[in-house]
Protein backbone atom coordinates (compact mmCIF):
# COMPACT_ATOMS: atom_id res chain seq x y z
CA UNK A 1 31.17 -3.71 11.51
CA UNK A 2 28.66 -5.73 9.84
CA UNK A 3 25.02 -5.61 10.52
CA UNK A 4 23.26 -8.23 12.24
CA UNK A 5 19.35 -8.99 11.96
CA UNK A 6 17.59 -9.79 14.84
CA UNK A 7 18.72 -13.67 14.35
CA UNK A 8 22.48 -12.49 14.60
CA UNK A 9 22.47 -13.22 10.70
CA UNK A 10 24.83 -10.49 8.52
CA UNK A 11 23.22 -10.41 5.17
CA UNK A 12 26.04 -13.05 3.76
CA UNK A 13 24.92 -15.45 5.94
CA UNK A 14 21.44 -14.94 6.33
CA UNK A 15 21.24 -15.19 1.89
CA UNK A 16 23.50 -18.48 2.19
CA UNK A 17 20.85 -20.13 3.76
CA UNK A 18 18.01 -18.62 2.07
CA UNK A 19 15.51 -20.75 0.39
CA UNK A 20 13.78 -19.36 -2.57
CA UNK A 21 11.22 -22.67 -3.35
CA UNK A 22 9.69 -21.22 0.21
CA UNK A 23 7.86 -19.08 -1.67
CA UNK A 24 5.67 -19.20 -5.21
CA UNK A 25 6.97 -17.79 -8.30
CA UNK A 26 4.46 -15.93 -11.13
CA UNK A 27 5.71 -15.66 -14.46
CA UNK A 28 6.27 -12.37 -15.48
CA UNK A 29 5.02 -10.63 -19.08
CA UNK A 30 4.66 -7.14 -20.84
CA UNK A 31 1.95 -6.18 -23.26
CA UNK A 32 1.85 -3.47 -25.54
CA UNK A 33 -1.17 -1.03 -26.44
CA UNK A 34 0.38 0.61 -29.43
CA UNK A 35 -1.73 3.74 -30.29
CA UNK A 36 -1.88 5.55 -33.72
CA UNK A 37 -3.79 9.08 -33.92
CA UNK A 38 -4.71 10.60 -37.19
CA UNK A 39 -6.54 13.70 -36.62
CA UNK A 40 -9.81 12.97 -34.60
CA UNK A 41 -8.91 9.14 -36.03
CA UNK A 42 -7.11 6.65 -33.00
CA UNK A 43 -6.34 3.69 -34.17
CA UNK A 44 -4.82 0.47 -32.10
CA UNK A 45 -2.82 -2.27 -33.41
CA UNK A 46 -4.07 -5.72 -32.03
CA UNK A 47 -2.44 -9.34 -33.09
CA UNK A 48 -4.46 -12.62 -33.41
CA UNK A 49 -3.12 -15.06 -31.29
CA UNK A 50 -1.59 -17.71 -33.31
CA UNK A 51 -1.03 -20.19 -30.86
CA UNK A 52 -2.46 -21.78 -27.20
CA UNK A 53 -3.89 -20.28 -25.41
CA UNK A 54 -6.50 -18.19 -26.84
CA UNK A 55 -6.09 -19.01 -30.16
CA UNK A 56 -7.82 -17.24 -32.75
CA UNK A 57 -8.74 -14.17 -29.90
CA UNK A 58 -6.97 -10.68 -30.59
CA UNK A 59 -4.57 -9.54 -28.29
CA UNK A 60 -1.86 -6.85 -27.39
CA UNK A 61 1.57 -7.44 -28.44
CA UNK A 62 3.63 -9.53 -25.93
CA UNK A 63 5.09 -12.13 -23.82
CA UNK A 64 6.97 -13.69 -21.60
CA UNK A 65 10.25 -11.71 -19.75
CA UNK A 66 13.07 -13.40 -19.74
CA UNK A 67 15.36 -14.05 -16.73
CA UNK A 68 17.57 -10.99 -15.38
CA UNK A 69 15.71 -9.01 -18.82
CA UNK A 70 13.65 -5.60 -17.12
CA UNK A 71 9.94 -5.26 -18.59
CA UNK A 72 11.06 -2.16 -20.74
CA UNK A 73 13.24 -4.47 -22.69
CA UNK A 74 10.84 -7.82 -22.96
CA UNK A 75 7.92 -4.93 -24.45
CA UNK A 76 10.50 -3.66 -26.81
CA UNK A 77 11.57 -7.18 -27.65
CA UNK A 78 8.00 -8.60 -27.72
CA UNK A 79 7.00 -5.62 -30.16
CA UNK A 80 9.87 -6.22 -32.90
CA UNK A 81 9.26 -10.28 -32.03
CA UNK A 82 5.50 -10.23 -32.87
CA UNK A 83 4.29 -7.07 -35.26
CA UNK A 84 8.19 -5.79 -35.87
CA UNK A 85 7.93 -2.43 -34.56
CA UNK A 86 11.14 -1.05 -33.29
CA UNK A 87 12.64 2.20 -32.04
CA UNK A 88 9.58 3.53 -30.08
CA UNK A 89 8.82 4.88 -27.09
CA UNK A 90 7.19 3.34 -24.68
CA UNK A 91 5.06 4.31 -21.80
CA UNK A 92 3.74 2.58 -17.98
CA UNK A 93 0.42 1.75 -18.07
CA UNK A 94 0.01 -0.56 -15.03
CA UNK A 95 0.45 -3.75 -13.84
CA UNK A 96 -2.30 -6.45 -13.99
CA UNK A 97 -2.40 -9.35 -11.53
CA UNK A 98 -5.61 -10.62 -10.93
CA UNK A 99 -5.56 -14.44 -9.76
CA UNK A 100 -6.80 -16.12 -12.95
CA UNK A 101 -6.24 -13.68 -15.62
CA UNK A 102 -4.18 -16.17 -17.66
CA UNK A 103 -4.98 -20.36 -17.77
CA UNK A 104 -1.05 -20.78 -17.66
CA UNK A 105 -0.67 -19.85 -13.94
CA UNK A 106 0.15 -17.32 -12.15
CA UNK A 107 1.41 -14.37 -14.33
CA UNK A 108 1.81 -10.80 -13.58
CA UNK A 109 1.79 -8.59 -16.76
CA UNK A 110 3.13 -4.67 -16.59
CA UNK A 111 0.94 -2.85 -19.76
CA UNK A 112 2.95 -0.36 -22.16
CA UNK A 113 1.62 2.16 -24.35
CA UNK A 114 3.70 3.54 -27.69
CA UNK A 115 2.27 6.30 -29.50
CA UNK A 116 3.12 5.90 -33.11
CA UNK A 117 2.72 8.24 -36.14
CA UNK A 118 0.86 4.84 -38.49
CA UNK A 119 2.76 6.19 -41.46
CA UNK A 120 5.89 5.71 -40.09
CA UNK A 121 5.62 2.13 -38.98
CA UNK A 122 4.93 -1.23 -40.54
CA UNK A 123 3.11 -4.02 -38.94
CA UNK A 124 3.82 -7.50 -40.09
CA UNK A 125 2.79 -10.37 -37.65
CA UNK A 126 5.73 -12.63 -36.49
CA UNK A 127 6.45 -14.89 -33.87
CA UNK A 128 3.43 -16.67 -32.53
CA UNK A 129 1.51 -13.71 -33.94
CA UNK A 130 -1.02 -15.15 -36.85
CA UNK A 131 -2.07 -11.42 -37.73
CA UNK A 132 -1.72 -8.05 -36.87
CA UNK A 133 -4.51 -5.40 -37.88
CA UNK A 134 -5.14 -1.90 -37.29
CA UNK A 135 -8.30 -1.37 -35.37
CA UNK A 136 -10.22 1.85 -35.22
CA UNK A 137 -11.09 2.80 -32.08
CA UNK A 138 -15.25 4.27 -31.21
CA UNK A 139 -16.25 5.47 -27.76
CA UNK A 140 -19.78 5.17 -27.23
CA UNK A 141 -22.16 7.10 -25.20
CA UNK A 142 -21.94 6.22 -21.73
CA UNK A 143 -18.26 4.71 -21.86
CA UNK A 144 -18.23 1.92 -24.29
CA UNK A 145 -15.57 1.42 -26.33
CA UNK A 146 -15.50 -0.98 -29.81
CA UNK A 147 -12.55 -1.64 -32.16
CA UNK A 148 -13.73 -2.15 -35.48
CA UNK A 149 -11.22 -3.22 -38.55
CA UNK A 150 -12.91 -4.20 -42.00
CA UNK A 151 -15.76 -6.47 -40.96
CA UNK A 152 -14.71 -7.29 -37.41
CA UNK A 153 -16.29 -5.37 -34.52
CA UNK A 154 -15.13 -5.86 -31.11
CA UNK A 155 -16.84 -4.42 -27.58
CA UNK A 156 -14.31 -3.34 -24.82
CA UNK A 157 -15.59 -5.07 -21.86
CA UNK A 158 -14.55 -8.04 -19.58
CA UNK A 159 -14.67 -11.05 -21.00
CA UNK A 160 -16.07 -9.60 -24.10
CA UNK A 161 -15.16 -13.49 -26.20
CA UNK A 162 -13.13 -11.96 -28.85
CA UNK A 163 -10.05 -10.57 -26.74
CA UNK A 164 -7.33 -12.60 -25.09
CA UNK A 165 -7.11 -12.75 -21.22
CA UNK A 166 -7.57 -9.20 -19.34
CA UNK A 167 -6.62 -7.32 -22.70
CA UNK A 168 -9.89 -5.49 -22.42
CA UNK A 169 -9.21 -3.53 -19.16
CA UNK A 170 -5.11 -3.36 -20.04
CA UNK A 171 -7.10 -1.59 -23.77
CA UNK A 172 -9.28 0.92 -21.31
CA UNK A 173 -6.34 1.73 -19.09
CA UNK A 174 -3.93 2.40 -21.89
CA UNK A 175 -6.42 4.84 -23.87
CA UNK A 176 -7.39 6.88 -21.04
């Protein structure tokens, strides 16, 4: 016997008539803290945004799942796309979903982190990536957190002008 909801519906029927459009639909994305220790030294590997928006802002690897494709495999496939890192493991972070995080819509990310030995992996920006670049990473008195590479020297905090979209709280998260 088949069961019935509480319109008489079995699941069949109640699906046939189902309409999807009732609802809104966020995109769905994966980003990528990839996180390289050497000795007291923790480095993380950012990309420059190559494209729209924030182009020219650094950013965790990733994008954009694609349909029926779980979040494990768009981070693995957004890594390899964009810095060509394969073959690690990756890590939960969290999801991020404020309203407004992204000027595209609606979009939902779930955060990864992959601990990497640096020696055994080679970053080369691809995809809409225009750079990737190690960054070292300094905790401050008090909390703060910088990324410095070369002559660039980035603060850790919302909205902080040189990171893309919510990267600086997905950045905190992933190196707690």
């Amino acid at each position: 016997m088949e069961l019935r909801d509480k319109n008489g519906l079995t699941e069949k029927e109640f699906l046939d008539q189902y309409d999807a459009s009732m609802w809104p639909h966020p995109s769905v994305t994966a980003d990528i803290a990839v996180v390289a220790h050497d000795g007291e030294k923790c480095e993380l590997l950012l990309i420059k945004r190559g494209g729209h928006p924030f182009l020219g802002r650094w950013a965790l690897p990733g994008g954009f799942a694609e349909e029926n494709e779980p979040l494990y495999g768009t981070a693995a496939r957004e890594l390899m796309e964009e810095t060509g890192i394969t073959g690690v493991s990756l890590v939960p972070v969290g999801v991020f979903s404020e309203p407004g995080r992204d000027p595209r819509g609606w979009l939902i990310t779930e955060a990864f982190r992959a601990d990497v030995e640096k020696s055994a992996v080679t970053a080369e920006a691809g995809d809409d990536a225009a750079e990737a670049r190690w960054f070292e990473v300094i905790r401050g008195s008090g909390g703060g957190l910088e990324l410095r590479s070369g002559d660039i020297e980035i603060s850790v905090v919302p909205d902080g002008g040189m990171l893309a979209a919510d990267h600086a709280q997905i950045i905190r998260a992933a190196l707690k």
